[in-house]
N, C-alpha and C. Protein backbone atom coordinates (compact mmCIF):
# COMPACT_ATOMS: atom_id res chain seq x y z
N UNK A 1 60.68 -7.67 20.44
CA UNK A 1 60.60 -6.41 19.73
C UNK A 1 59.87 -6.58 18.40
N UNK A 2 60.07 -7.88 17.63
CA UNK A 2 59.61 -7.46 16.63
C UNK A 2 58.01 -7.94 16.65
N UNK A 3 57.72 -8.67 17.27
CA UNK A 3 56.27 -9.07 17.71
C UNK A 3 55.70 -7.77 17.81
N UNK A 4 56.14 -7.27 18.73
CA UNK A 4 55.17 -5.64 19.32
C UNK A 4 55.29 -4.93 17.80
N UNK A 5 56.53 -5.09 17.09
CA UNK A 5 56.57 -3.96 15.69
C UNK A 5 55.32 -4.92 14.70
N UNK A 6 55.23 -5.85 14.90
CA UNK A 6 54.07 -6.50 13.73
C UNK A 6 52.49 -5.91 14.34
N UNK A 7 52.27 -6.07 15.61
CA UNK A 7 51.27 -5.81 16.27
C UNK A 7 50.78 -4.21 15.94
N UNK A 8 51.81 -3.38 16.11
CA UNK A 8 51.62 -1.99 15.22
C UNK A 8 51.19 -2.14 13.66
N UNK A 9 52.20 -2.79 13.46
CA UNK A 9 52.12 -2.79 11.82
C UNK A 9 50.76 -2.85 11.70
N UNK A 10 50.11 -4.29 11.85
CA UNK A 10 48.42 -5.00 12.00
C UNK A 10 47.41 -3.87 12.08
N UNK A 11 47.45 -3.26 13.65
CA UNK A 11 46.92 -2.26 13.72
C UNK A 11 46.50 -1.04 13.03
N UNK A 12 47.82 -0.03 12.56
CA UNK A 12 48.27 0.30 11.74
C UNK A 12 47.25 0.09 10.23
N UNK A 13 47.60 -1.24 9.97
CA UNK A 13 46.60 -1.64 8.44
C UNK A 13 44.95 -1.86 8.78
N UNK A 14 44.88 -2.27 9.92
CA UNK A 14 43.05 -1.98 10.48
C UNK A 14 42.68 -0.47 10.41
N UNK A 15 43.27 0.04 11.45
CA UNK A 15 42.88 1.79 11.13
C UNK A 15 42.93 2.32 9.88
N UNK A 16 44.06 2.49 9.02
CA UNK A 16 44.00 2.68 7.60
C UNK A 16 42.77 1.73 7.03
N UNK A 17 42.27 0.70 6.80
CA UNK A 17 41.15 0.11 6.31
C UNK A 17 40.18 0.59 6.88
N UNK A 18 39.68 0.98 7.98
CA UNK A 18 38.53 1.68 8.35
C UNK A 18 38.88 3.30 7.97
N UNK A 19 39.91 3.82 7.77
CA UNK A 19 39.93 5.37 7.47
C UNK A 19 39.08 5.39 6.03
N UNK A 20 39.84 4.25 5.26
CA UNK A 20 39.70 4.75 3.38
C UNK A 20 38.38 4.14 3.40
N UNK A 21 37.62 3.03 3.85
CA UNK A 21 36.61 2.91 4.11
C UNK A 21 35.24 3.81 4.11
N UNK A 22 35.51 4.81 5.11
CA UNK A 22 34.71 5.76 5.88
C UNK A 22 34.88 6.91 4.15
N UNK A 23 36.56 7.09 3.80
CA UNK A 23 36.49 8.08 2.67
C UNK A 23 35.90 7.69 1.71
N UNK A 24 35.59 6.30 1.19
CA UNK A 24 35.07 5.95 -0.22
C UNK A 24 33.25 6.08 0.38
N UNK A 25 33.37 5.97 1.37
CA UNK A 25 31.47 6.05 1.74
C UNK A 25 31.06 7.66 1.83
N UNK A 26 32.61 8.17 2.13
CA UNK A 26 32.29 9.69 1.96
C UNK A 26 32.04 10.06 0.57
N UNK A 27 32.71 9.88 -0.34
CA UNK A 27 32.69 9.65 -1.63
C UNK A 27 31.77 9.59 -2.11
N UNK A 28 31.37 8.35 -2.22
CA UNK A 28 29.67 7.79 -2.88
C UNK A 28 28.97 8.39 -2.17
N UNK A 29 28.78 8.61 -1.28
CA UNK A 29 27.68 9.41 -0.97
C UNK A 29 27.57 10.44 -0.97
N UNK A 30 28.47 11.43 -1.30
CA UNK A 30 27.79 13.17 -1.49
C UNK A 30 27.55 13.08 -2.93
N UNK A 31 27.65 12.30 -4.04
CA UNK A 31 27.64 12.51 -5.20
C UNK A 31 28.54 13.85 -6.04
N UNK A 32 29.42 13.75 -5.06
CA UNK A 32 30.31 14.57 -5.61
C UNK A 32 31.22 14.51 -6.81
N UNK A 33 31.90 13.22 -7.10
CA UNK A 33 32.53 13.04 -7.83
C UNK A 33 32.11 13.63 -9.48
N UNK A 34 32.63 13.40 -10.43
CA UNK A 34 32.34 14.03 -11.74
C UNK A 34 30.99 13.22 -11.89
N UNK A 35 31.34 12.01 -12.21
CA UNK A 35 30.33 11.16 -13.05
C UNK A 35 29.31 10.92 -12.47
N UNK A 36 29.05 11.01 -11.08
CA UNK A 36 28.08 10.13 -10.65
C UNK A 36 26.49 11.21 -10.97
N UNK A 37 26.86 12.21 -11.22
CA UNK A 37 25.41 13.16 -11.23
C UNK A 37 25.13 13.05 -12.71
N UNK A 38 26.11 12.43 -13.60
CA UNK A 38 25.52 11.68 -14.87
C UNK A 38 24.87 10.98 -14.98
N UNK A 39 25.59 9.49 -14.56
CA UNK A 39 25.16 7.83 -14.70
C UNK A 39 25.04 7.72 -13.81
N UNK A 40 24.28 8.43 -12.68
CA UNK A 40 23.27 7.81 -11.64
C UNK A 40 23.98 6.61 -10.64
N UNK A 41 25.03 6.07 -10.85
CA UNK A 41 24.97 5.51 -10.16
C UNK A 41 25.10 5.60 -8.32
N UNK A 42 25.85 6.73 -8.48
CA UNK A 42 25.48 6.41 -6.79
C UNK A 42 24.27 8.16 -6.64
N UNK A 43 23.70 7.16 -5.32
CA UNK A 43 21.90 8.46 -5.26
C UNK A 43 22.53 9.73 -5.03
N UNK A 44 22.33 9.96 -6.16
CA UNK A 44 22.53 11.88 -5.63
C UNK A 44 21.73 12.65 -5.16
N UNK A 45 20.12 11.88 -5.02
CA UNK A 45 19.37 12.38 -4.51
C UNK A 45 18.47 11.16 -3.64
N UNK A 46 17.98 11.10 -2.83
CA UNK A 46 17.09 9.81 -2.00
C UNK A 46 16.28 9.41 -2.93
N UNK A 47 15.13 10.33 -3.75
CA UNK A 47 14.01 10.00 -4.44
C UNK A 47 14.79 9.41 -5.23
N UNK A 48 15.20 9.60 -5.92
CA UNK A 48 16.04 8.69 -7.33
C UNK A 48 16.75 7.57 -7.09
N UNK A 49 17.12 7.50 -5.68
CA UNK A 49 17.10 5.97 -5.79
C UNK A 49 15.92 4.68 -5.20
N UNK A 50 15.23 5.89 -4.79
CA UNK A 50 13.78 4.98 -4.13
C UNK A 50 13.56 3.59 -4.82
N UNK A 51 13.07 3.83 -6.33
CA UNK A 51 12.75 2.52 -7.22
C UNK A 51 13.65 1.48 -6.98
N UNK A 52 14.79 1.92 -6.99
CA UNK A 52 15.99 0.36 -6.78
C UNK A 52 15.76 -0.07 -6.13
N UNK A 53 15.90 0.72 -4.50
CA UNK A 53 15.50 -0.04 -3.31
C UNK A 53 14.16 0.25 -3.12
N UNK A 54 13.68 -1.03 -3.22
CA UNK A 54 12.44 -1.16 -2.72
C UNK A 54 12.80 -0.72 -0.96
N UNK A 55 13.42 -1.41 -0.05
CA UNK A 55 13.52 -0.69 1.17
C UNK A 55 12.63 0.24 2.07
N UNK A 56 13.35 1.23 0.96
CA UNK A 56 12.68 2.73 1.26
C UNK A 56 11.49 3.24 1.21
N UNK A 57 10.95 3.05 2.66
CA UNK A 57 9.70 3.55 3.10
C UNK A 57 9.56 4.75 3.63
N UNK A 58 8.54 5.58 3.70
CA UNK A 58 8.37 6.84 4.57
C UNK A 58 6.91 6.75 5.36
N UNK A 59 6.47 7.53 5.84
CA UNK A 59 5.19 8.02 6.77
C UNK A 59 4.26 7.47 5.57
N UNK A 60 4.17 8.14 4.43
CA UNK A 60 2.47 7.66 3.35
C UNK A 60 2.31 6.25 3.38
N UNK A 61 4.09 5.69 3.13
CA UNK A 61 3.47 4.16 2.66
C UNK A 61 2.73 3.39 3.95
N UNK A 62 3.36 3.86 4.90
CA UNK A 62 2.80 3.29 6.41
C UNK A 62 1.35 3.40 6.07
N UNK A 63 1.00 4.73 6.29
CA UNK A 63 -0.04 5.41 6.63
C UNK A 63 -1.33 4.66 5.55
N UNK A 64 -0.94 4.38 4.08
CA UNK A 64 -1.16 3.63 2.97
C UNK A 64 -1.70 2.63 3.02
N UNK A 65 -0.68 1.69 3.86
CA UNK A 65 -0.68 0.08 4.10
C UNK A 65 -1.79 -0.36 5.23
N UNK A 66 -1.73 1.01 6.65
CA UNK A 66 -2.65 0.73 7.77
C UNK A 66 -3.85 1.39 7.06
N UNK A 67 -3.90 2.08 6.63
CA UNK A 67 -5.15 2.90 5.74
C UNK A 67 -6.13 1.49 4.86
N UNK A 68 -5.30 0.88 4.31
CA UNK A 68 -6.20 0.04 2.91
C UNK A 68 -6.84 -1.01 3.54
N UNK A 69 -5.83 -1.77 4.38
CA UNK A 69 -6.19 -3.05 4.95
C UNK A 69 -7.53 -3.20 5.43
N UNK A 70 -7.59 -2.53 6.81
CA UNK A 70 -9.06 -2.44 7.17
C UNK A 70 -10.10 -1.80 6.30
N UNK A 71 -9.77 -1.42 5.23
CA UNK A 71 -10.60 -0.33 4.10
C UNK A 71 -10.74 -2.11 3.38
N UNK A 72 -10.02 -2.63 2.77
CA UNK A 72 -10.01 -3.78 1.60
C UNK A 72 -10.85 -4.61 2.49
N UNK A 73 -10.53 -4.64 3.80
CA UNK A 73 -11.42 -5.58 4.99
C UNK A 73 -13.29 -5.73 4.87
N UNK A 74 -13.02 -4.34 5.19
CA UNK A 74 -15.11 -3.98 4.76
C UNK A 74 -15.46 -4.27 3.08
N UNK A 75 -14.63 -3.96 2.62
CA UNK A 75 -15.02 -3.99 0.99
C UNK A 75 -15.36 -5.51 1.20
N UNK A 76 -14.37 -6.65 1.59
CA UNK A 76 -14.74 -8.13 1.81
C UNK A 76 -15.96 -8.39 2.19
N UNK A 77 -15.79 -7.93 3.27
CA UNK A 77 -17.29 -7.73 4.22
C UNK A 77 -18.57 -7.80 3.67
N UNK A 78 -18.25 -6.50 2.73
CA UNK A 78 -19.58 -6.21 2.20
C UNK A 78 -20.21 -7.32 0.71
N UNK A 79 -18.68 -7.92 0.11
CA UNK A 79 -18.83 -8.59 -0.78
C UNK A 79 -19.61 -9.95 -0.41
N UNK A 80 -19.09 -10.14 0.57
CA UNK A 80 -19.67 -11.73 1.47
C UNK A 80 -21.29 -11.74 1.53
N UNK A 81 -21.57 -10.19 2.12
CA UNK A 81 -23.32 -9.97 1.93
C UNK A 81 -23.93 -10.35 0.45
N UNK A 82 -23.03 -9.97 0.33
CA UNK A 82 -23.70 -10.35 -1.71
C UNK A 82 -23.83 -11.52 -2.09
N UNK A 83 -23.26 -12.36 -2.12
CA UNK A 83 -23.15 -14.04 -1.81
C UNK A 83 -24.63 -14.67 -1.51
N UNK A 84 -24.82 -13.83 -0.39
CA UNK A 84 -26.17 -14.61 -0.12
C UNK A 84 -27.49 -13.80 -0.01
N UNK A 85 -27.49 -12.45 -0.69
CA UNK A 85 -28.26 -11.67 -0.59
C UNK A 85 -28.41 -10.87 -1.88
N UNK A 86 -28.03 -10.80 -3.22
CA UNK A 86 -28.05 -10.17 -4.12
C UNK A 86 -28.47 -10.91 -4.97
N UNK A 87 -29.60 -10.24 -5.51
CA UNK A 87 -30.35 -10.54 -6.86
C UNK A 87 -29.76 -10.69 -8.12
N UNK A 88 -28.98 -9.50 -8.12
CA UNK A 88 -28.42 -9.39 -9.60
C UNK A 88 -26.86 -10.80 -10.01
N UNK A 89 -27.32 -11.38 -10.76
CA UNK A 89 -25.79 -12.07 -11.13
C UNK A 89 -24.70 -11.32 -11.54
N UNK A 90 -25.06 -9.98 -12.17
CA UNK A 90 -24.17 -9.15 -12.04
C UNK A 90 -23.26 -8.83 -10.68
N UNK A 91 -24.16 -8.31 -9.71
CA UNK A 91 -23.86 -8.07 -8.32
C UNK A 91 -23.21 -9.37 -8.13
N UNK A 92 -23.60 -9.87 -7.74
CA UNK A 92 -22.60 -11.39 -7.49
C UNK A 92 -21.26 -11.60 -7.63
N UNK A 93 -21.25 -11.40 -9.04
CA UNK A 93 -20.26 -11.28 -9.86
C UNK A 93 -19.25 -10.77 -9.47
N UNK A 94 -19.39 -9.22 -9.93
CA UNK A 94 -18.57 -8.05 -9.10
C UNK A 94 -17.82 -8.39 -7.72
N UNK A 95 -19.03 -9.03 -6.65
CA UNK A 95 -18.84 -9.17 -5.60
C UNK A 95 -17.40 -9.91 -5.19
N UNK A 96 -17.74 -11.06 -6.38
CA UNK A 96 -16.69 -12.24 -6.09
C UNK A 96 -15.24 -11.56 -6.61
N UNK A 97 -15.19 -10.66 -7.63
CA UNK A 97 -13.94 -10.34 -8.00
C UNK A 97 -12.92 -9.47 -7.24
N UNK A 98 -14.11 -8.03 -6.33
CA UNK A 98 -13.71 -7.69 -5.36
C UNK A 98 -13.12 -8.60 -4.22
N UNK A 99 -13.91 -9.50 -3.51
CA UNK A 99 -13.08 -10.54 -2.84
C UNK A 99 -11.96 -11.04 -3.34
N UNK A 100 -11.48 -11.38 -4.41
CA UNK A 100 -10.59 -12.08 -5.17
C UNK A 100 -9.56 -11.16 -5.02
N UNK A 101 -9.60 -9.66 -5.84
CA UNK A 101 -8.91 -8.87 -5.93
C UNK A 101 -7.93 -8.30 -4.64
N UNK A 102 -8.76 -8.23 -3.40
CA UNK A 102 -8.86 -7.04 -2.34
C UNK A 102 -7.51 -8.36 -1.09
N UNK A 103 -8.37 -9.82 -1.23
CA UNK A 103 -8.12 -10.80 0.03
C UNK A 103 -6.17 -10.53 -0.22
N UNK A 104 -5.59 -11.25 -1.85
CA UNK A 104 -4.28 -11.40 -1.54
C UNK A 104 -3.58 -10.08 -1.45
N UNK A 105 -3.98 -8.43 -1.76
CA UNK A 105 -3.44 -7.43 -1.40
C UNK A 105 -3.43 -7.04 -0.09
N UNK A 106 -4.51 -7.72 0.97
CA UNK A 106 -4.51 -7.81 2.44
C UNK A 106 -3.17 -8.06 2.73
N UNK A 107 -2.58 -9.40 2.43
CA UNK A 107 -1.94 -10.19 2.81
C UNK A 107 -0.87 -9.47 2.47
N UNK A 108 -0.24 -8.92 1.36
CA UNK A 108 0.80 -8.13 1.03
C UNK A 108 0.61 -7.07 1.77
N UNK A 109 0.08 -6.28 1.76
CA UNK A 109 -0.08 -4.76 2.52
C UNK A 109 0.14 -4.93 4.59
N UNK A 110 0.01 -6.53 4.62
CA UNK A 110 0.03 -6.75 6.45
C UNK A 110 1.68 -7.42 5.76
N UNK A 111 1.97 -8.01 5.10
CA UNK A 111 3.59 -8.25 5.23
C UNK A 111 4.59 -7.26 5.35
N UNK A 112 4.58 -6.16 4.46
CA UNK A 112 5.15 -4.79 4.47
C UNK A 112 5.18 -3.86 5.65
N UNK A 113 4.32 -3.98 6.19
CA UNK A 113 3.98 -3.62 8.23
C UNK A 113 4.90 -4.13 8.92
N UNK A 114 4.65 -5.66 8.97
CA UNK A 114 5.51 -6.53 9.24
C UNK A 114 7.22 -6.29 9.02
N UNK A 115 7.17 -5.93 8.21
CA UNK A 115 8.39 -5.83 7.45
C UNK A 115 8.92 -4.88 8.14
N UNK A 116 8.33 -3.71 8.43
CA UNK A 116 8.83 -2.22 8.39
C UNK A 116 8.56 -2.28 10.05
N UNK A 117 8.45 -3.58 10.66
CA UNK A 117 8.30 -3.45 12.27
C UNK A 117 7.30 -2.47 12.77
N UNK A 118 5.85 -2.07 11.73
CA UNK A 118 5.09 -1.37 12.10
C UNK A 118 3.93 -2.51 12.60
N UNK A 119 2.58 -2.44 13.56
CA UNK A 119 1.67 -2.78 13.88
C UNK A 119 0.43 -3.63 12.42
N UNK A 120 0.59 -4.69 12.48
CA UNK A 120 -1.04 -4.47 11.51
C UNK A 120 -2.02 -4.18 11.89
N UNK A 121 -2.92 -3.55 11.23
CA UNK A 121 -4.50 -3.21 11.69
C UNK A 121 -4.87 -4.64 12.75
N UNK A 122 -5.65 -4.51 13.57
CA UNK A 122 -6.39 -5.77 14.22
C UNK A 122 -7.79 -6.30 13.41
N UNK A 123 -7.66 -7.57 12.79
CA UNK A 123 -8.75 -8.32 12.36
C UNK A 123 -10.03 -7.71 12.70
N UNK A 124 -11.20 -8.04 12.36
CA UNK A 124 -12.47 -7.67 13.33
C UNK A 124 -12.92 -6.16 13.23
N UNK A 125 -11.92 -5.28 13.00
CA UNK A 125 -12.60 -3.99 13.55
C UNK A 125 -13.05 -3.26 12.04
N UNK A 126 -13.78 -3.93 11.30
CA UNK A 126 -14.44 -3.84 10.45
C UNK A 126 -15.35 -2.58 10.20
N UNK A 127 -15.78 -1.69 11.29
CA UNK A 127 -16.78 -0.83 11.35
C UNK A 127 -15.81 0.24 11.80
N UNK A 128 -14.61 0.10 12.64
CA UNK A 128 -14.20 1.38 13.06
C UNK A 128 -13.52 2.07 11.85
N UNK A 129 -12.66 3.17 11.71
CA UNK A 129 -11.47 3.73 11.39
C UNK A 129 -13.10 4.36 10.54
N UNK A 130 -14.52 4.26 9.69
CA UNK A 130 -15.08 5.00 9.31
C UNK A 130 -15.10 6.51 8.53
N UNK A 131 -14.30 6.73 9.56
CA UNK A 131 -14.16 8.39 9.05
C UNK A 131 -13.30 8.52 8.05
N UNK A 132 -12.63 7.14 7.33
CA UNK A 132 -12.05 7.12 6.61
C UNK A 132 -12.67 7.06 5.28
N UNK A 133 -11.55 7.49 4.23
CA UNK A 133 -12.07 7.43 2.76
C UNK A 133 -13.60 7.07 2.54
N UNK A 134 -14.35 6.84 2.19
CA UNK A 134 -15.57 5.89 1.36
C UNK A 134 -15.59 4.59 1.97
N UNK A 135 -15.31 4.74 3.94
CA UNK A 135 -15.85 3.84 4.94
C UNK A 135 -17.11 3.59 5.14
N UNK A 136 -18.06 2.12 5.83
CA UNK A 136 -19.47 2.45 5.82
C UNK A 136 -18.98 2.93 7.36
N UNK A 137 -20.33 3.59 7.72
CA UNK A 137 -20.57 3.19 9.15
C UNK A 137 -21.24 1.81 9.95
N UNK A 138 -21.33 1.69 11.04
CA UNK A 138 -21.90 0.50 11.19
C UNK A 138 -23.37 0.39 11.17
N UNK A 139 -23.84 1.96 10.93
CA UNK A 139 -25.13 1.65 10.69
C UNK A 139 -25.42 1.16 8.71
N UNK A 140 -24.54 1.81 8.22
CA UNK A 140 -24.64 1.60 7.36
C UNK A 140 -24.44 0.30 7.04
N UNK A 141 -23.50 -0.26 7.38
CA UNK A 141 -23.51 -2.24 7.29
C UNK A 141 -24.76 -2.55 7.58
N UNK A 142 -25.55 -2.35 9.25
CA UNK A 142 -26.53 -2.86 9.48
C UNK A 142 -27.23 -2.96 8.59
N UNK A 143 -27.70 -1.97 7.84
CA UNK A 143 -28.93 -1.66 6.73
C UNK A 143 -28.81 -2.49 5.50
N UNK A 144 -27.34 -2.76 4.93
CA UNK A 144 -26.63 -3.57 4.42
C UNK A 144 -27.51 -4.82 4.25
N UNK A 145 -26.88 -5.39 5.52
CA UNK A 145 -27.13 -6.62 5.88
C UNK A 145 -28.29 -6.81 6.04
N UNK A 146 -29.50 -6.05 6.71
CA UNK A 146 -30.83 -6.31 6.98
C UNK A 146 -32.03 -6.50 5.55
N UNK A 147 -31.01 -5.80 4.04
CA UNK A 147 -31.91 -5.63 3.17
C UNK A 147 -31.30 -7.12 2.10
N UNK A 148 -32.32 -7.21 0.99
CA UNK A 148 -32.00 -8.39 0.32
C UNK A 148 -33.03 -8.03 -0.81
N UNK A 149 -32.80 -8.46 -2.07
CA UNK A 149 -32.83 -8.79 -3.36
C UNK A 149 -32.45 -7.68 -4.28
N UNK A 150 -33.40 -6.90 -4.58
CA UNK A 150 -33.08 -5.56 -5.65
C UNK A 150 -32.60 -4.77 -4.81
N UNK A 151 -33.35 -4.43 -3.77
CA UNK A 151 -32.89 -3.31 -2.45
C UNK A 151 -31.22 -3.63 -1.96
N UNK A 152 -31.15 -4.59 -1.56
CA UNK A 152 -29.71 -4.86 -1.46
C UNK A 152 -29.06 -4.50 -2.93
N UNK A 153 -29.03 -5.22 -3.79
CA UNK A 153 -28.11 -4.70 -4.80
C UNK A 153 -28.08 -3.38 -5.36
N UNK A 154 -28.84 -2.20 -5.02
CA UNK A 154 -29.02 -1.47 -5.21
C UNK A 154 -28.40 -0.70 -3.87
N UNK A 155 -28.23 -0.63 -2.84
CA UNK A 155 -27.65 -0.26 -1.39
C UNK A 155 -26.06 -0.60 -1.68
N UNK A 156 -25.78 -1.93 -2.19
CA UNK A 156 -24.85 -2.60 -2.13
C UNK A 156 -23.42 -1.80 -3.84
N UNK A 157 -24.27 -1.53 -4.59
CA UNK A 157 -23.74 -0.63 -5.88
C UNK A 157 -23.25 0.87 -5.27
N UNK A 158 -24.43 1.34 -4.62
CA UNK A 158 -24.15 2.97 -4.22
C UNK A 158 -23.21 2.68 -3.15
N UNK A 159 -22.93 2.12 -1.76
CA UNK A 159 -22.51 2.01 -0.92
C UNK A 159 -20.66 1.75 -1.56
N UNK A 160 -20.82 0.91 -2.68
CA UNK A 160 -19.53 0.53 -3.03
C UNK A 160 -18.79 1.52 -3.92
N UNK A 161 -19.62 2.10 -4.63
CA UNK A 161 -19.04 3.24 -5.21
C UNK A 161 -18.63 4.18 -4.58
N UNK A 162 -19.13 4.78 -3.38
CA UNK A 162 -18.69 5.48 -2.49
C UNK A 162 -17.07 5.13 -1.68
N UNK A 163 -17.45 3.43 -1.70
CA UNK A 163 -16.13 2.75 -0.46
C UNK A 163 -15.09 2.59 -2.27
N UNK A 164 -15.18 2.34 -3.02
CA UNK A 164 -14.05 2.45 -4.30
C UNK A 164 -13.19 4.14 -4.16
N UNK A 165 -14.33 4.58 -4.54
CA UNK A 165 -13.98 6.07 -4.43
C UNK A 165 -12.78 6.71 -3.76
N UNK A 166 -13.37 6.20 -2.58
CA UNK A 166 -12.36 6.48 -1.22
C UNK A 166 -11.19 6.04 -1.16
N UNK A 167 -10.86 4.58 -1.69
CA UNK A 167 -9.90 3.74 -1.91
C UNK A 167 -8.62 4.00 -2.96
N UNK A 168 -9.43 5.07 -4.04
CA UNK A 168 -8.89 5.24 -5.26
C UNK A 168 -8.63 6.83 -5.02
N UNK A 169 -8.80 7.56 -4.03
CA UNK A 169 -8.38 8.80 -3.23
C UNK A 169 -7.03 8.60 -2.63
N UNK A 170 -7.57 7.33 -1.69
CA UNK A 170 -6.09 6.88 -1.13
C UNK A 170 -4.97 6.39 -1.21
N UNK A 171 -5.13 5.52 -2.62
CA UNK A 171 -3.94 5.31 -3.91
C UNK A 171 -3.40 6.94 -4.30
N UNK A 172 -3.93 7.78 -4.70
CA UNK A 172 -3.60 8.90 -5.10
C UNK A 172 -2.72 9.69 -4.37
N UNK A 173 -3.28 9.23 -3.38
CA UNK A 173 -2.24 10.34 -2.00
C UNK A 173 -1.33 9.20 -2.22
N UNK A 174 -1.37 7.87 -1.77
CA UNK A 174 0.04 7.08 -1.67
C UNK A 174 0.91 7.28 -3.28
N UNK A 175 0.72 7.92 -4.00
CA UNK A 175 1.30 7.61 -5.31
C UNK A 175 2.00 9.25 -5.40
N UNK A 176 1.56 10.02 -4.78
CA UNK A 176 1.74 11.61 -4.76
C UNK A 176 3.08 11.41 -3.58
N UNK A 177 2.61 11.00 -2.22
CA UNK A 177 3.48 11.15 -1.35
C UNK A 177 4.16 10.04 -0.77
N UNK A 178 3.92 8.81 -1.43
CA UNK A 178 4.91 7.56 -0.72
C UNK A 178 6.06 7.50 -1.62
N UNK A 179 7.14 6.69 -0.98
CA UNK A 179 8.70 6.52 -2.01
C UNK A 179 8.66 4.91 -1.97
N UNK A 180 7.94 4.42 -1.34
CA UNK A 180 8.13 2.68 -1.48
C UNK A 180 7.54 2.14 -2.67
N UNK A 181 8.10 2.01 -4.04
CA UNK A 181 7.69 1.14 -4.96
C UNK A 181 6.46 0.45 -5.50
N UNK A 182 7.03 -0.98 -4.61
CA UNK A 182 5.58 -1.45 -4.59
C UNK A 182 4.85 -0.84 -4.18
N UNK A 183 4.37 -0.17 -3.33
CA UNK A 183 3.01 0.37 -3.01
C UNK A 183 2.57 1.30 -3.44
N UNK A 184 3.60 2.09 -4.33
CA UNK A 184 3.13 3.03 -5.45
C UNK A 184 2.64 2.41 -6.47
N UNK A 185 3.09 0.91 -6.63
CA UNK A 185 2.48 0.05 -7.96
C UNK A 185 1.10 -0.43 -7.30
N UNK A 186 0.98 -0.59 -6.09
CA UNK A 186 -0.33 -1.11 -6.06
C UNK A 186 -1.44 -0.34 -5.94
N UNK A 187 -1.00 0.99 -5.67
CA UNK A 187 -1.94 2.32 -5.57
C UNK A 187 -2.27 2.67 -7.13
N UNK A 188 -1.47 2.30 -8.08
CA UNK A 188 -1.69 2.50 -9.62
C UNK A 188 -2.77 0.96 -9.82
N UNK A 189 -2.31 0.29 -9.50
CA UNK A 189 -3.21 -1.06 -9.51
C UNK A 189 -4.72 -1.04 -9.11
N UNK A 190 -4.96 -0.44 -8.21
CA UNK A 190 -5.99 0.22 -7.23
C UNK A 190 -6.72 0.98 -7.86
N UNK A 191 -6.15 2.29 -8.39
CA UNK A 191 -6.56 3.14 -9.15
C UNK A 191 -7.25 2.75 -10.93
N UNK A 192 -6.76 1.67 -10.93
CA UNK A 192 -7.04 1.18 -12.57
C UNK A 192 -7.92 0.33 -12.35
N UNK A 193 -8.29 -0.56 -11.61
CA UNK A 193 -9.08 -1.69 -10.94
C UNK A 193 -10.43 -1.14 -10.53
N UNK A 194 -10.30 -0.38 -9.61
CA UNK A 194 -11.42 0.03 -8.78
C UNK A 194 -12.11 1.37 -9.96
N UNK A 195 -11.04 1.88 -10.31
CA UNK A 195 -12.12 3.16 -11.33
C UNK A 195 -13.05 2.54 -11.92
N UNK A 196 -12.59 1.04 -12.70
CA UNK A 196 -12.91 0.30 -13.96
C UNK A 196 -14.18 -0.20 -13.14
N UNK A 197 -14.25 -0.67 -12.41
CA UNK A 197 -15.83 -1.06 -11.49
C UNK A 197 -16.27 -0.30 -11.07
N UNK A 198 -15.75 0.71 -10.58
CA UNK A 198 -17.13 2.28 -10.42
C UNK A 198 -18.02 2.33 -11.82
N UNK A 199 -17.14 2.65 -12.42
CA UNK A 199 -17.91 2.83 -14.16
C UNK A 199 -18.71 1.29 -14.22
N UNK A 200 -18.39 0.49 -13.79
CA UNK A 200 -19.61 -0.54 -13.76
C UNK A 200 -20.82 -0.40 -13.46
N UNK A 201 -20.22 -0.11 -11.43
CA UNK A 201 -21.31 -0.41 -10.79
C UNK A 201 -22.22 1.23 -11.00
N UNK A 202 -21.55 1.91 -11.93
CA UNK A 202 -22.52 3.03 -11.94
C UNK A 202 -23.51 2.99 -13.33
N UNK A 203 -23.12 1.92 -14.13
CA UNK A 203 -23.50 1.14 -15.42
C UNK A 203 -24.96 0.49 -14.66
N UNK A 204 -24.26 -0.54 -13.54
CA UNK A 204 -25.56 -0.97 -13.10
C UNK A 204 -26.64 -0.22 -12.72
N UNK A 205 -26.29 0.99 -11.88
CA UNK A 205 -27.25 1.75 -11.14
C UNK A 205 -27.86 2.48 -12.15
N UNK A 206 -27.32 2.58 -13.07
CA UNK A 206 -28.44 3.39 -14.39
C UNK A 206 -27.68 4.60 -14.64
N UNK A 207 -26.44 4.85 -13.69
CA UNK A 207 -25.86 6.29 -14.21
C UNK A 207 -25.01 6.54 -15.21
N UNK A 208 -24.93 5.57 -16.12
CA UNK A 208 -24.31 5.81 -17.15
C UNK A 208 -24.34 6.58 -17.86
């Protein structure tokens, strides 16, 4: 008898621990209580707690992360042409920082995919997705690639100002409509980076 009365008892204190459980999560989470729509601490609203948790992703940051990659991809692309085809040491220059800048935000922007059990872009497809932001086409690479000294750096300035442009469009939307943190910091990063070399490369082209 008293075995079976402890076995209740036990029971008994499991169910009660999952009841008050379930009530304190009821609790914190409607933000009902007095204080919490003061001192913030528990989210009374999703957006407001976005920054804490990094976590919290939606559709932009996705859309953001598959958006830049293959976008930062061609920007590489096009920097690599410069390397061995641009006159200007300026151009050069530029070229190398874009590479510098663009390669380890690849790598972050395909971890966060990763992360979020979404797809990364596939390597290689360098010419497709186009219709995007301040994409070349592949004719436009061709022409790219086929020209060399002033003509290239001059193809290679306008072409990039166009592919910045686009890039610094698409920070804007991710900074307007994503809730994931970092990638609102790197769309501000983006935006401060890439403006600052438009006004360059439009320095170079004479449009100052």
């Amino acid at each position: 008898m008293s075995l079976k009365c402890s076995l209740i008892r036990r029971a008994t204190a499991v169910t009660a621990a999952a009841t008050a459980a379930l009530v304190l999560a009821a609790c914190g989470g409607s933000g009902s209580d007095s204080g919490s729509a003061h001192n913030g601490h528990d989210a009374a609203s999703p957006s407001a707690s976005a920054p804490a948790q990094q976590g919290d992703h939606n559709a932009a940051d996705t859309a953001f992360a598959k958006g830049m990659i293959p976008h930062h991809r061609q920007a590489i692309e096009m920097a690599d042409l410069a390397a061995t085809r641009a006159e200007s040491a300026e151009v050069k220059k530029l070229a190398d920082e874009i590479k510098k800048a663009q390669d380890p935000e690849i790598k972050t922007l395909s971890g966060w995919l990763t992360s979020w059990g979404e797809q990364v872009p596939a390597g290689g497809a360098g010419h497709e997705g186009h219709d995007m932001s301040g994409m070349m086409t592949a004719e436009e690479m061709k022409q790219l690639g086929a020209s060399s000294g002033k003509a290239f750096d001059t193809a290679f300035l306008t072409l990039m100002v166009k592919h910045h442009e686009g890039a610094v469009a698409m920070a804007k939307t991710e900074q307007a409509e994503g809730t994931y943190q970092p990638a609102k910091d790197m769309a501000q990063a983006i935006i401060t980076s890439q403006g600052a070399e438009i006004a360059r490369m439009n320095t170079l082209l004479g449009k100052s």
